[in-house]
PDB file of N, CA and C in Angstrom:
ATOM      1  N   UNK A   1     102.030 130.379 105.421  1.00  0.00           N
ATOM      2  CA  UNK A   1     102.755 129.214 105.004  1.00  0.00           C
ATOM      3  C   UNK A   1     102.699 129.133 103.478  1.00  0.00           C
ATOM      4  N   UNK A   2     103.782 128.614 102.795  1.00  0.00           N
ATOM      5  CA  UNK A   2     103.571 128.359 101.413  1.00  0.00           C
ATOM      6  C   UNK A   2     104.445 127.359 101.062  1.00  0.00           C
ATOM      7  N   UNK A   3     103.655 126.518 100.298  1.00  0.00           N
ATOM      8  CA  UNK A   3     104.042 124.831  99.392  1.00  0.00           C
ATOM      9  C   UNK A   3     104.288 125.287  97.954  1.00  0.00           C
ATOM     10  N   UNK A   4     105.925 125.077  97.646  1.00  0.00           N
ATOM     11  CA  UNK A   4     105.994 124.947  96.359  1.00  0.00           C
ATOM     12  C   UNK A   4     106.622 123.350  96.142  1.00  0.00           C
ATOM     13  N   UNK A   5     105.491 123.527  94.787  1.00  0.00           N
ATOM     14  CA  UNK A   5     105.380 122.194  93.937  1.00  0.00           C
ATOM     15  C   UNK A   5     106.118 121.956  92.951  1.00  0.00           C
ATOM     16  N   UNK A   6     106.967 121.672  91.973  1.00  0.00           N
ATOM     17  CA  UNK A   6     107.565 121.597  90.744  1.00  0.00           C
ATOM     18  C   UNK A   6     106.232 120.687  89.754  1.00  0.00           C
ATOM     19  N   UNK A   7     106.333 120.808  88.780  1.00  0.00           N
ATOM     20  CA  UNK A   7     105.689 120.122  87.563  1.00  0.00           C
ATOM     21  C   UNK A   7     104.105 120.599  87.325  1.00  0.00           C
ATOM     22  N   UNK A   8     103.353 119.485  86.744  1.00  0.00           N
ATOM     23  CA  UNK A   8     102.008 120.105  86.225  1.00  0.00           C
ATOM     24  C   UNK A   8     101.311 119.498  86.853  1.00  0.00           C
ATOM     25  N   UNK A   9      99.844 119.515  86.697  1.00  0.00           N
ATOM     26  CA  UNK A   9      98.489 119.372  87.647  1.00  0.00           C
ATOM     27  C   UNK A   9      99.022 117.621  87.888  1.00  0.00           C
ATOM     28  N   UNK A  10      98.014 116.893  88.588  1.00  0.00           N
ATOM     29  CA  UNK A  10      98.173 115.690  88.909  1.00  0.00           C
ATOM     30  C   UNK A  10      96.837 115.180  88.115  1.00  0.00           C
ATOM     31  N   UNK A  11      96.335 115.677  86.681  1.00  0.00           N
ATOM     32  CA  UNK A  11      95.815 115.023  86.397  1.00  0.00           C
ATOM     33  C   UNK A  11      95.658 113.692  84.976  1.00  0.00           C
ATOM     34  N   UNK A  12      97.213 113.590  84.777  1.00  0.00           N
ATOM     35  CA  UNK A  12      97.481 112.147  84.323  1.00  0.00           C
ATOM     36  C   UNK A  12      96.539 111.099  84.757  1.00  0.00           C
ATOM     37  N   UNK A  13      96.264 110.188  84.005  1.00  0.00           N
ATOM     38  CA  UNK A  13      95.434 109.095  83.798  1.00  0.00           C
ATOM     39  C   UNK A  13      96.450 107.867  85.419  1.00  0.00           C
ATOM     40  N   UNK A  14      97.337 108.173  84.673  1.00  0.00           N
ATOM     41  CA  UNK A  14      98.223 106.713  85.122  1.00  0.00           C
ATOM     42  C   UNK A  14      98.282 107.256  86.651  1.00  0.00           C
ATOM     43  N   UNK A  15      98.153 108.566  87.169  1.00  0.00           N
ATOM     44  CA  UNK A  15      98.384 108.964  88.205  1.00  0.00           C
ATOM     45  C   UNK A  15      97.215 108.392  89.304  1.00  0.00           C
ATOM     46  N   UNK A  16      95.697 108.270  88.582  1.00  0.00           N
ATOM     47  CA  UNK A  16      94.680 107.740  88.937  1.00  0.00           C
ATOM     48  C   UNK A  16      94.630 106.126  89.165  1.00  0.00           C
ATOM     49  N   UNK A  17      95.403 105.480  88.774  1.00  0.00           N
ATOM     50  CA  UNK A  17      94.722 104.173  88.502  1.00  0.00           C
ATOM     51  C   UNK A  17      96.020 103.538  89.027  1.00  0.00           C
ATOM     52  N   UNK A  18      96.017 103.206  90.402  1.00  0.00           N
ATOM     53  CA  UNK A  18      96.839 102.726  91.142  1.00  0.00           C
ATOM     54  C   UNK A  18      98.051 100.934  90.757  1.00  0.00           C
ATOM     55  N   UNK A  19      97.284 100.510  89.583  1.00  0.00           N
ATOM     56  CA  UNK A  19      98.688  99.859  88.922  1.00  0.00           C
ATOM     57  C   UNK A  19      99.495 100.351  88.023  1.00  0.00           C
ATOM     58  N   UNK A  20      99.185 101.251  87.577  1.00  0.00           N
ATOM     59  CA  UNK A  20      99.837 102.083  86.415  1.00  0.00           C
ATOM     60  C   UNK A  20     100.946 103.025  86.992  1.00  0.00           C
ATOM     61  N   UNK A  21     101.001 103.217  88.403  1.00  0.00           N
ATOM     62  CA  UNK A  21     102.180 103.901  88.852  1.00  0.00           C
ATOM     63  C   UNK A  21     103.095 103.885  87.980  1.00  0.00           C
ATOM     64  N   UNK A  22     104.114 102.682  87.490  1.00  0.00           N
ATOM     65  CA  UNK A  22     105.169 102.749  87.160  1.00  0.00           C
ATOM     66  C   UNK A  22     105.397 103.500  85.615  1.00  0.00           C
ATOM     67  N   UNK A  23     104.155 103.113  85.256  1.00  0.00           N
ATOM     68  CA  UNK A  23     104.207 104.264  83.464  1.00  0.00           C
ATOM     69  C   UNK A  23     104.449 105.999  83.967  1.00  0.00           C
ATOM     70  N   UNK A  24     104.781 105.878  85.064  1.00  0.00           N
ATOM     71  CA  UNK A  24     104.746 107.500  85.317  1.00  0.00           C
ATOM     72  C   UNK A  24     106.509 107.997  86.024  1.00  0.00           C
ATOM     73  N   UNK A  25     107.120 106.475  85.822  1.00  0.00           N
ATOM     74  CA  UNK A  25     108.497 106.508  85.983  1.00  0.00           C
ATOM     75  C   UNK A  25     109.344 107.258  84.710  1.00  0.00           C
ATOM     76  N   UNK A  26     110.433 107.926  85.102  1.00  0.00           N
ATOM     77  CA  UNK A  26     111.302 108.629  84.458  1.00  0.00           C
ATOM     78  C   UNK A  26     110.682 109.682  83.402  1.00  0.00           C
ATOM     79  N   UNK A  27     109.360 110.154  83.728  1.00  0.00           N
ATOM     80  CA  UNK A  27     108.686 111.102  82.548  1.00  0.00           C
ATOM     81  C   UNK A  27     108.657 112.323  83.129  1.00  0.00           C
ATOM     82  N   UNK A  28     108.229 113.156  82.609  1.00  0.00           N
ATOM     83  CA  UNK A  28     108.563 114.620  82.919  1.00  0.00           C
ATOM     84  C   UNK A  28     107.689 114.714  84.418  1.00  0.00           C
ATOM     85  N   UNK A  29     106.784 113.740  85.165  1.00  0.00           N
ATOM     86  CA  UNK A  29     106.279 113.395  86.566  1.00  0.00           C
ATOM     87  C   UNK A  29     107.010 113.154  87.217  1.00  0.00           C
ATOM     88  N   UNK A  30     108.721 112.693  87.307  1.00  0.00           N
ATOM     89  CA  UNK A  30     109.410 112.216  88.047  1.00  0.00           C
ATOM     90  C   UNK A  30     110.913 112.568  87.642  1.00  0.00           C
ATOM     91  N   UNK A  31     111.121 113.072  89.092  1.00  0.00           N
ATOM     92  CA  UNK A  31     112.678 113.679  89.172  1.00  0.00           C
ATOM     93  C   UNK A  31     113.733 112.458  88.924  1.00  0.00           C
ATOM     94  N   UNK A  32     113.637 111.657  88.381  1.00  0.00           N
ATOM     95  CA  UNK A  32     114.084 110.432  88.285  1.00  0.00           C
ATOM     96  C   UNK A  32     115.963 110.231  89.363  1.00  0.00           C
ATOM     97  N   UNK A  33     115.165 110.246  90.363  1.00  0.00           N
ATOM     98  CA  UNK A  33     116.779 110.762  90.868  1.00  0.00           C
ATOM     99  C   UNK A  33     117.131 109.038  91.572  1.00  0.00           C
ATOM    100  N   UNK A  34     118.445 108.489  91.240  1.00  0.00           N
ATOM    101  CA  UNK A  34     119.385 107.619  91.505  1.00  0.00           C
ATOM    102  C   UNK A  34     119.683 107.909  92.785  1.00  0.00           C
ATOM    103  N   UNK A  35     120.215 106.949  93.702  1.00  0.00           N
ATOM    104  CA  UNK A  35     121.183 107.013  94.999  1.00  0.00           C
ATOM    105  C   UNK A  35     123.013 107.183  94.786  1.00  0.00           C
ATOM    106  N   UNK A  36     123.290 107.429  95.473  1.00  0.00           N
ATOM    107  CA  UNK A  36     124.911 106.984  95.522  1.00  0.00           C
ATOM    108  C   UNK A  36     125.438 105.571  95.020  1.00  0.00           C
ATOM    109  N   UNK A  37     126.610 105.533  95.218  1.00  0.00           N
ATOM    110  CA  UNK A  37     126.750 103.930  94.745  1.00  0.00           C
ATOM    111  C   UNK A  37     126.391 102.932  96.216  1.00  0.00           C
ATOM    112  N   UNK A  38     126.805 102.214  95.855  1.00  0.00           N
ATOM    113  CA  UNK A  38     125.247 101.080  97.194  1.00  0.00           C
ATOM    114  C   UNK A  38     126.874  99.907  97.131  1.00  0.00           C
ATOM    115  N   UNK A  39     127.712 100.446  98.131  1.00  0.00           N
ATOM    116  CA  UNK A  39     128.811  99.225  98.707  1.00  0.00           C
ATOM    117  C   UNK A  39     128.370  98.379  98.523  1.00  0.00           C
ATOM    118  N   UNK A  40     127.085  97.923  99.186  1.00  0.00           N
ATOM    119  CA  UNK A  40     126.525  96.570  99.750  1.00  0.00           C
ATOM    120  C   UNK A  40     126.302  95.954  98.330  1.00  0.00           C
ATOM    121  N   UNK A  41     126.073  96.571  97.230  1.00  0.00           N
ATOM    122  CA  UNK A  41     125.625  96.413  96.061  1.00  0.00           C
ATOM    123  C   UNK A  41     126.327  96.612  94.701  1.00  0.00           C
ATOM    124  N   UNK A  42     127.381  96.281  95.176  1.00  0.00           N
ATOM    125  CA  UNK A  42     128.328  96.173  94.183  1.00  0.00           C
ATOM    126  C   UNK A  42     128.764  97.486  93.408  1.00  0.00           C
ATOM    127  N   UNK A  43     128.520  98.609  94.277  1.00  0.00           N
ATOM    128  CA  UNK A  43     129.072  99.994  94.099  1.00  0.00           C
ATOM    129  C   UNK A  43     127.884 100.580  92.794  1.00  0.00           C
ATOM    130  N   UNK A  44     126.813  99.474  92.668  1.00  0.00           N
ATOM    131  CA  UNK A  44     125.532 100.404  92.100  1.00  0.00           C
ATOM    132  C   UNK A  44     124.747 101.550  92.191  1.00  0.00           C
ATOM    133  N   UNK A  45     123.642 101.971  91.533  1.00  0.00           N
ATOM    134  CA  UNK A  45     123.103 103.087  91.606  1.00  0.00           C
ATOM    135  C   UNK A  45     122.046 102.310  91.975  1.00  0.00           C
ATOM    136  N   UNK A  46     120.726 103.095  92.566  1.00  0.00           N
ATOM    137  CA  UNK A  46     119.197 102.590  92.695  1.00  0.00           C
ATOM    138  C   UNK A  46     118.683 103.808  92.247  1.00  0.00           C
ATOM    139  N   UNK A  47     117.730 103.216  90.897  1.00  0.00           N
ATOM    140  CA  UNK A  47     116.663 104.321  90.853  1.00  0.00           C
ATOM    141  C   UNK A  47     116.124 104.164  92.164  1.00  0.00           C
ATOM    142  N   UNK A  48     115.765 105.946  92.232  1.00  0.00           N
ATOM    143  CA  UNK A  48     114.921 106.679  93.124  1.00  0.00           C
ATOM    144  C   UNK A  48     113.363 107.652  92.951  1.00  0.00           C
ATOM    145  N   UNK A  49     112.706 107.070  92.231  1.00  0.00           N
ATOM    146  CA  UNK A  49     111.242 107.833  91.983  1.00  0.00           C
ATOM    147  C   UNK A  49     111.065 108.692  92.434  1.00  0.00           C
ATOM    148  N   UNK A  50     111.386 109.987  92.590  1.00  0.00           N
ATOM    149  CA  UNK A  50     110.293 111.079  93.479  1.00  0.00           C
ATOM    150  C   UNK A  50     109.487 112.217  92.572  1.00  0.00           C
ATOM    151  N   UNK A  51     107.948 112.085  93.196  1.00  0.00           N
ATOM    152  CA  UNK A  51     107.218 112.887  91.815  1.00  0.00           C
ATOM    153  C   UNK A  51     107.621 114.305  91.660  1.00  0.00           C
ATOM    154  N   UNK A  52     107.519 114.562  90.592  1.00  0.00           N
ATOM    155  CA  UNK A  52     107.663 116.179  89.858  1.00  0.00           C
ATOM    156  C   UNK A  52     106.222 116.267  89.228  1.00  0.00           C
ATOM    157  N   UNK A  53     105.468 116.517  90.243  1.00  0.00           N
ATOM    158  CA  UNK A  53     103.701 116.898  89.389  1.00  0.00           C
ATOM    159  C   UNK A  53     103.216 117.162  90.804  1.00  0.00           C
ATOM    160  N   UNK A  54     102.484 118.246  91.099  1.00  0.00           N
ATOM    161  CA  UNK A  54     101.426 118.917  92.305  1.00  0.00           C
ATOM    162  C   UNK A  54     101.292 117.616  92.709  1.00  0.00           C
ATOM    163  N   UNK A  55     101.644 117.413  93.727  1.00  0.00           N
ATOM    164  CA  UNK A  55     100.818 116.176  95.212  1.00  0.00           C
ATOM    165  C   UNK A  55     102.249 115.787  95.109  1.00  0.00           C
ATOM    166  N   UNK A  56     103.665 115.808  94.616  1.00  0.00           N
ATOM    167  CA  UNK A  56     104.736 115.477  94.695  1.00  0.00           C
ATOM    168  C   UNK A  56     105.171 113.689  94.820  1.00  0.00           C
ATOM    169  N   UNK A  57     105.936 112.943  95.379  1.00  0.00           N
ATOM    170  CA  UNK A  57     105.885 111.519  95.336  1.00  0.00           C
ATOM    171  C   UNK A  57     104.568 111.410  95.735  1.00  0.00           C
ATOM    172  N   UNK A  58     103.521 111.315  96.524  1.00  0.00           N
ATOM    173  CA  UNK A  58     102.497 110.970  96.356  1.00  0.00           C
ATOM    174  C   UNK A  58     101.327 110.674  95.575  1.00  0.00           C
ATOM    175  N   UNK A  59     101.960 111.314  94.240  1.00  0.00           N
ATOM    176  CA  UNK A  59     101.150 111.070  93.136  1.00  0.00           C
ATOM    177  C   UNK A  59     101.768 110.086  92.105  1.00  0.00           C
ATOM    178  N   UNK A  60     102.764 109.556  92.634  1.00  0.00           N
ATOM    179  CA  UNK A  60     103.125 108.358  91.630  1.00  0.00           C
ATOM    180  C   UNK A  60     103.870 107.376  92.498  1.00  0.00           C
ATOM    181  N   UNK A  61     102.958 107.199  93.719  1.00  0.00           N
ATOM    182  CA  UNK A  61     103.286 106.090  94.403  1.00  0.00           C
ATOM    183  C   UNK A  61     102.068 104.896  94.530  1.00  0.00           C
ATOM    184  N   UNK A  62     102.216 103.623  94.155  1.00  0.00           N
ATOM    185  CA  UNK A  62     100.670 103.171  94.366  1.00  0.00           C
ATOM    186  C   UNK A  62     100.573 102.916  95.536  1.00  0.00           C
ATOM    187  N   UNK A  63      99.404 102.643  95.456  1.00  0.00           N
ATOM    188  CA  UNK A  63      98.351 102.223  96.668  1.00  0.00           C
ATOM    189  C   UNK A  63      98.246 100.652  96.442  1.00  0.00           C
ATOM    190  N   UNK A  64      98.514 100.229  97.877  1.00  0.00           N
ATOM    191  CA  UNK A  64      98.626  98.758  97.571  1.00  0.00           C
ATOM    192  C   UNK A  64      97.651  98.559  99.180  1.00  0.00           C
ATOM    193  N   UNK A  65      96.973  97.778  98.741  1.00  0.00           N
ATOM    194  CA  UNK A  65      95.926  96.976  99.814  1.00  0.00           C
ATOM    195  C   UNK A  65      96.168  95.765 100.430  1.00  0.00           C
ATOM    196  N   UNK A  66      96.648  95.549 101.769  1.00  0.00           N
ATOM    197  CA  UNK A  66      97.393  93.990 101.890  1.00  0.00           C
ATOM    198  C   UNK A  66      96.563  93.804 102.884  1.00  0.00           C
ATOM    199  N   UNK A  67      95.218  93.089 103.826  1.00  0.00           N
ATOM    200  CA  UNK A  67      94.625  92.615 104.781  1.00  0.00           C
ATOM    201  C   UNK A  67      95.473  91.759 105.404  1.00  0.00           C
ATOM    202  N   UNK A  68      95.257  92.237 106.800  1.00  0.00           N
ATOM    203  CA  UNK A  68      96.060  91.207 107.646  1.00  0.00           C
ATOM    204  C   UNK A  68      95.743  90.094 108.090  1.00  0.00           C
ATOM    205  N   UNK A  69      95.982  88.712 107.907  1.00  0.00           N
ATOM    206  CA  UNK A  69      95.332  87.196 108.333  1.00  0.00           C
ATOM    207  C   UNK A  69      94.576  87.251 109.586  1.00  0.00           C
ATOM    208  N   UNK A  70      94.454  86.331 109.830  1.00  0.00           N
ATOM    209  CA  UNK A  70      93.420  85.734 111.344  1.00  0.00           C
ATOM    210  C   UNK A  70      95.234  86.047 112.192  1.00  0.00           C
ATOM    211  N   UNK A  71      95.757  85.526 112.016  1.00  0.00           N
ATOM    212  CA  UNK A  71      97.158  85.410 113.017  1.00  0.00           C
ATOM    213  C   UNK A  71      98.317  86.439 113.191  1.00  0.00           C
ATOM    214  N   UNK A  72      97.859  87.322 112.560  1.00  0.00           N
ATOM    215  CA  UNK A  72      98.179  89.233 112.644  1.00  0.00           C
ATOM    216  C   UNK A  72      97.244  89.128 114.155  1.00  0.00           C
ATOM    217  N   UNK A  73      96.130  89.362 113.656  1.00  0.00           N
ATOM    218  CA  UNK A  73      95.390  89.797 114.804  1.00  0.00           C
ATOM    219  C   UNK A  73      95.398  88.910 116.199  1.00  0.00           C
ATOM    220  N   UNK A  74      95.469  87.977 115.837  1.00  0.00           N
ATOM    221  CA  UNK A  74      95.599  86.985 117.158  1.00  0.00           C
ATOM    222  C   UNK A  74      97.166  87.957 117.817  1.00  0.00           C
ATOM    223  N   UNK A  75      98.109  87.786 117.405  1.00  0.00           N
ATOM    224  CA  UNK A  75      99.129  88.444 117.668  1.00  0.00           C
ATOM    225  C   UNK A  75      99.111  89.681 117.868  1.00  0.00           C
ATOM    226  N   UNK A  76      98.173  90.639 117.856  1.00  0.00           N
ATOM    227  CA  UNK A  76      97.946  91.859 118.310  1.00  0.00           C
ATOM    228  C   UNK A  76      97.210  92.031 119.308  1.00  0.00           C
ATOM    229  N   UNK A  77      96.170  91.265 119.575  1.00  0.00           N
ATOM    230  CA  UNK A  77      95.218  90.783 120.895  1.00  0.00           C
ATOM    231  C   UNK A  77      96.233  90.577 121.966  1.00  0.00           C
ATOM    232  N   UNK A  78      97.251  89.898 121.582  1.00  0.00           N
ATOM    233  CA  UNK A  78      98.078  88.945 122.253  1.00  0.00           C
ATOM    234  C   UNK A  78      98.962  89.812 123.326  1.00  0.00           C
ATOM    235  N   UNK A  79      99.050  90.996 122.590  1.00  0.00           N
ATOM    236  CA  UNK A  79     100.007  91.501 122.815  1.00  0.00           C
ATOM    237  C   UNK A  79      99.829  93.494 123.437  1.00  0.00           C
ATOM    238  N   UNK A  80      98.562  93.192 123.614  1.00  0.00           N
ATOM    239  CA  UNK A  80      98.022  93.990 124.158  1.00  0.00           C
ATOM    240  C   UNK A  80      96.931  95.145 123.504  1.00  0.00           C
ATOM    241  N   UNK A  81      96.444  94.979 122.416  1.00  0.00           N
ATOM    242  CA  UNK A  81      95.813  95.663 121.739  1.00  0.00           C
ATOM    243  C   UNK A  81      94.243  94.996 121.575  1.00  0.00           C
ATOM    244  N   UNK A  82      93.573  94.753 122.309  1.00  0.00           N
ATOM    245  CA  UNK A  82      91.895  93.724 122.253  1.00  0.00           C
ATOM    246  C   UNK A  82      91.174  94.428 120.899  1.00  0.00           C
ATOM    247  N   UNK A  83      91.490  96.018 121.129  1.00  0.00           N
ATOM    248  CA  UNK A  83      90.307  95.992 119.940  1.00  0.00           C
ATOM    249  C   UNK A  83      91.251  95.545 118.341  1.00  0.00           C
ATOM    250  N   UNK A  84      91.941  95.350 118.469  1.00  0.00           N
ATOM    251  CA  UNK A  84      92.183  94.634 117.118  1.00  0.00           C
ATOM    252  C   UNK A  84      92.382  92.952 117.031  1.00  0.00           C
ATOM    253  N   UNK A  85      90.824  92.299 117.673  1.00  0.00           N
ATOM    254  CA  UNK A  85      91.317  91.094 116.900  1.00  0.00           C
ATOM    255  C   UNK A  85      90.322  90.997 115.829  1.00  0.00           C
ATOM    256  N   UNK A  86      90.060  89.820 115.647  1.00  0.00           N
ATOM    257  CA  UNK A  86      89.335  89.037 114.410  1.00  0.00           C
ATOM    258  C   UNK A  86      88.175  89.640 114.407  1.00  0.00           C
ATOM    259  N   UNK A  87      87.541  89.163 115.456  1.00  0.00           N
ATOM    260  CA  UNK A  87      85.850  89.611 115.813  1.00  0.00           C
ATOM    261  C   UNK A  87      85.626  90.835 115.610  1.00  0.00           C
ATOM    262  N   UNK A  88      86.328  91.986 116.310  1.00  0.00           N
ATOM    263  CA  UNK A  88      85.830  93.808 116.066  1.00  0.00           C
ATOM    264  C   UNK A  88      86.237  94.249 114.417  1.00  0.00           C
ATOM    265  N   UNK A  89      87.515  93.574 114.530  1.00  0.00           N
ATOM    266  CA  UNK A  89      87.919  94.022 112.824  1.00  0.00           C
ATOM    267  C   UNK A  89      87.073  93.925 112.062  1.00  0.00           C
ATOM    268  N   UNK A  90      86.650  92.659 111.619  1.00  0.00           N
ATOM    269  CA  UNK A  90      85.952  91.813 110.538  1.00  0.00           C
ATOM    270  C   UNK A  90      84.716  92.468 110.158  1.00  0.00           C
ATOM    271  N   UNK A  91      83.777  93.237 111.008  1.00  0.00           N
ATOM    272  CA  UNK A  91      82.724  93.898 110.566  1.00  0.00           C
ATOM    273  C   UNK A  91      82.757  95.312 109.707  1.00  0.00           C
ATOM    274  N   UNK A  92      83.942  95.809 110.453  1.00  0.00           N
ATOM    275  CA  UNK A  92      84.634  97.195 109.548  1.00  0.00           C
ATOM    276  C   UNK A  92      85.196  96.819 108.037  1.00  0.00           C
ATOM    277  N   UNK A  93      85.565  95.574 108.058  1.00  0.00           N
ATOM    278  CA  UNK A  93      86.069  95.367 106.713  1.00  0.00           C
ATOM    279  C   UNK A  93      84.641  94.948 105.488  1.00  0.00           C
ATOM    280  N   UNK A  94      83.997  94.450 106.178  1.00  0.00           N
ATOM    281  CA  UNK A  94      82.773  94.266 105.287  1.00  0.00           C
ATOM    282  C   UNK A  94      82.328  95.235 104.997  1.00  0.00           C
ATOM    283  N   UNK A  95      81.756  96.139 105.913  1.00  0.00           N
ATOM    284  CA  UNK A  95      80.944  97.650 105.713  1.00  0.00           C
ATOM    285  C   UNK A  95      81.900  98.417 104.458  1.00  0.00           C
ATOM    286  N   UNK A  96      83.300  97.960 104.200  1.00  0.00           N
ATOM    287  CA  UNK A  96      83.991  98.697 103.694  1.00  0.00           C
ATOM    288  C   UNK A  96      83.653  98.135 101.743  1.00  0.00           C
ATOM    289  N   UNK A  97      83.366  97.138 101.903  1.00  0.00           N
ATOM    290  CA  UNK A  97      83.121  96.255 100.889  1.00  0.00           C
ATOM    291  C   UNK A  97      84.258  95.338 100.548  1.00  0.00           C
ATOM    292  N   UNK A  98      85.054  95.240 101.268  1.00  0.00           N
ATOM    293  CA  UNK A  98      86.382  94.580 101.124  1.00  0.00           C
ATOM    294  C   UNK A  98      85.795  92.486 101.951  1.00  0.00           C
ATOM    295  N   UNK A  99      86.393  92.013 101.245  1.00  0.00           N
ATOM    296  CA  UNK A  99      85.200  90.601 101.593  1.00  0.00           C
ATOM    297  C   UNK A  99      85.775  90.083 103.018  1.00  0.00           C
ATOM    298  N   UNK A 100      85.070  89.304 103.524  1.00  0.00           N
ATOM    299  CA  UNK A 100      85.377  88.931 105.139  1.00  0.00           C
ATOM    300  C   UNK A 100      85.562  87.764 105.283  1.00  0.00           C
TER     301      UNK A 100
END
């Protein structure tokens, strides 16, 4: 099997530090590629981010952390999933250091 990569190592600063994603928009890290025009959108373009650096979009996408409420999980209990409510979750998230 073989993975080819376009661009250079992934070891940019901004590539590390998961708010800084966007300083890594339109630079020689990113194929800076646009969509078609967007009907729905008044016949616009949308930037399109995809990385140009080893680990490819994955290296200039952040990482975003969103915990799900008490009423996610009630609604997942609910609905047929037990080990995800409040009670089993909540201890995994502490051990993780993430607060409870």
């Amino acid at each position: 099997m073989l993975l080819l990569e376009a661009g250079p190592e992934d070891r940019k600063l901004e590539i590390n530090i998961p708010a800084a994603f966007s300083k890594l928009f339109k630079t020689g890290f990113d194929w800076a590629y646009e969509t078609g025009q967007q009907r729905q959108l008044e016949n616009r373009r949308l930037y399109w981010p995809r990385g140009k650096v080893l680990g490819g979009s994955s290296s200039i996408n952040a990482m975003i952390y969103s915990r799900p409420g008490l009423a996610d999980h009630t609604l997942w209990e609910s609905s047929g999933s037990p080990c995800w409510n409040w009670r089993t979750t909540r201890p995994a998230l502490q051990l993780s250091g993430l607060p409870g």
